[in-house]
C-alpha atoms as a PDB file:
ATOM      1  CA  UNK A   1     -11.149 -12.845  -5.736  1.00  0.00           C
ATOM      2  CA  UNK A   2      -8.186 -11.618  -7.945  1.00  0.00           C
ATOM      3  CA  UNK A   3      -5.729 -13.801  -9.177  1.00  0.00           C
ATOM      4  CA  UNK A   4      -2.373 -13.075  -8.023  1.00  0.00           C
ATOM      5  CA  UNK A   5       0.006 -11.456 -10.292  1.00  0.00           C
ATOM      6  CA  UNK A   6       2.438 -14.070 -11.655  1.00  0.00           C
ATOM      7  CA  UNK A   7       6.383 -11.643 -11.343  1.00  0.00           C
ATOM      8  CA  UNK A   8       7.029  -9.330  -9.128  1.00  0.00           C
ATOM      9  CA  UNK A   9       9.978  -6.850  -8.379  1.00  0.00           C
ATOM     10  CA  UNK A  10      11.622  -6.360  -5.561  1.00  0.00           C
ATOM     11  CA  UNK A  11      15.249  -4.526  -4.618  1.00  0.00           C
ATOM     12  CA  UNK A  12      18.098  -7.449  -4.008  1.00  0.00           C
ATOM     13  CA  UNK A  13      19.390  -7.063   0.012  1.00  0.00           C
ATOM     14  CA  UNK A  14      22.596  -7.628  -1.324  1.00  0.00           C
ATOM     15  CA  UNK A  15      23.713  -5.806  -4.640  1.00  0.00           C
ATOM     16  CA  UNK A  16      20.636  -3.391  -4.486  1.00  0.00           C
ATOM     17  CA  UNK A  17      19.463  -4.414  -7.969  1.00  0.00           C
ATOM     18  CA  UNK A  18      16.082  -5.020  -9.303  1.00  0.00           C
ATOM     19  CA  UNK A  19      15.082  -9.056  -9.125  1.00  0.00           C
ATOM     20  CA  UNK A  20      12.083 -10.530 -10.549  1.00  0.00           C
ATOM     21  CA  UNK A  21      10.497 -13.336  -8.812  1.00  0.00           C
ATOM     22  CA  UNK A  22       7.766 -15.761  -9.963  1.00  0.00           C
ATOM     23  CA  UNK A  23       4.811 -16.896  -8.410  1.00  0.00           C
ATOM     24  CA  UNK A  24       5.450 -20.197  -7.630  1.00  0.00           C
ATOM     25  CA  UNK A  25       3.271 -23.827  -8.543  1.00  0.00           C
ATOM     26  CA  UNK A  26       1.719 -25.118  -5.566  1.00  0.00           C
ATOM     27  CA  UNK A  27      -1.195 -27.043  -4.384  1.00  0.00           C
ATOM     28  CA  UNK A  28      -4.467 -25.588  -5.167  1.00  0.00           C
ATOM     29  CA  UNK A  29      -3.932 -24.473  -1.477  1.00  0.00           C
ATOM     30  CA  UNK A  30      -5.554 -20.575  -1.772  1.00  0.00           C
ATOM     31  CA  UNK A  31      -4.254 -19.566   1.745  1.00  0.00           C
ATOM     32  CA  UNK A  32      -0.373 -19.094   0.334  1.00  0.00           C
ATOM     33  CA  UNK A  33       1.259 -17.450  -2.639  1.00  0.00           C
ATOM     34  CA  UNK A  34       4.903 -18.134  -3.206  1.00  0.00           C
ATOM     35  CA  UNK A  35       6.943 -15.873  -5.047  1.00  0.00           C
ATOM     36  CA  UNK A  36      10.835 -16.787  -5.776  1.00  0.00           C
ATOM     37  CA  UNK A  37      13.623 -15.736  -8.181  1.00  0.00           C
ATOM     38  CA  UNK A  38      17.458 -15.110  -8.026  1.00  0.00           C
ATOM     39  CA  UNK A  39      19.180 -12.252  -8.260  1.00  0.00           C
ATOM     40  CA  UNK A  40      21.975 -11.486 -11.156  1.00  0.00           C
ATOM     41  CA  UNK A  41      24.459 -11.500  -7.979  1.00  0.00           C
ATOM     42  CA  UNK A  42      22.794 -14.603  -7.108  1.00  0.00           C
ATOM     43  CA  UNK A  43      21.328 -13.875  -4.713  1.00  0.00           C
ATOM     44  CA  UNK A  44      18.060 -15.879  -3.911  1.00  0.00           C
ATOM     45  CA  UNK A  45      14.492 -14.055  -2.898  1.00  0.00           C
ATOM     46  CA  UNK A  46      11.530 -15.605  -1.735  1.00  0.00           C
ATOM     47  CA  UNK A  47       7.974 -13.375  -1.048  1.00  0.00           C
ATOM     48  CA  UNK A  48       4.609 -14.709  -0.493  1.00  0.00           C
ATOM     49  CA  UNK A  49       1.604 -13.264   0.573  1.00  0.00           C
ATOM     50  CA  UNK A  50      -1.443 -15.341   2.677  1.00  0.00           C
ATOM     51  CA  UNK A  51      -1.514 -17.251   6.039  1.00  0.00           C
ATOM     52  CA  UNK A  52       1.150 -15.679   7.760  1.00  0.00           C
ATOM     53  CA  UNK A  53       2.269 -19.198   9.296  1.00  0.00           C
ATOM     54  CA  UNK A  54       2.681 -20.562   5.865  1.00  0.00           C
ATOM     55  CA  UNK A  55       4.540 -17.408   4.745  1.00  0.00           C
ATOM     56  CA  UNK A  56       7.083 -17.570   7.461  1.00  0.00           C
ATOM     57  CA  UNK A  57       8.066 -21.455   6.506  1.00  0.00           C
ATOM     58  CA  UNK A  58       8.459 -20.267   3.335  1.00  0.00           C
ATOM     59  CA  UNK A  59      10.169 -17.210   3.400  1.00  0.00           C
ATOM     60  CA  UNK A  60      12.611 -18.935   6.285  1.00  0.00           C
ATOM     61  CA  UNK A  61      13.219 -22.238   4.149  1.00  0.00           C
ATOM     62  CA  UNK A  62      16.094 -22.553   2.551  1.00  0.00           C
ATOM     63  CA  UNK A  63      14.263 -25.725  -0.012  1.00  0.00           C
ATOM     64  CA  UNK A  64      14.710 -24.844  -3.708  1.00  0.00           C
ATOM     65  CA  UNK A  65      11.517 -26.958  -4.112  1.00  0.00           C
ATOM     66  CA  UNK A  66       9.155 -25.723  -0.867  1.00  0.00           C
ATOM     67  CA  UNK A  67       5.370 -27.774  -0.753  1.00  0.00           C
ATOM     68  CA  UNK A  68       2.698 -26.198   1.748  1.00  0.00           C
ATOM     69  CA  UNK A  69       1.562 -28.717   3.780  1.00  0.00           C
ATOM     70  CA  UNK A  70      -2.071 -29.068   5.704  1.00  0.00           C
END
């Protein structure tokens, strides 16, 4: 399996600008790749990609510091 690449770009919802986001550290949990970064509006934007449960809590949370839980 690939390993996930560590930035990504996306297009801010709210100023329409590029924003980079970073895959984020979690557990060694393969089912759930976080990706977060803020916008130069400030704007904050979350991806991940993986168990669609655990992407929804994630993308939906509004924790600076989100942990996947089993």
């Amino acid at each position: 399996m690939s390993k996930p690449a560590r930035f990504l770009t996306f297009k801010c919802a709210k100023c329409d600008k590029p924003v980079k986001v970073q895959l984020q550290k979690v557990s060694a949990c393969s089912h759930i790749q976080p990706y977060q970064g803020i916008c130069a509006c400030g704007e904050i934007k979350r991806h991940a990609t993986g168990n669609p449960e655990a992407v929804k809590s994630f993308i939906e949370s509004n924790e600076l510091h989100w942990h996947h839980n089993h």
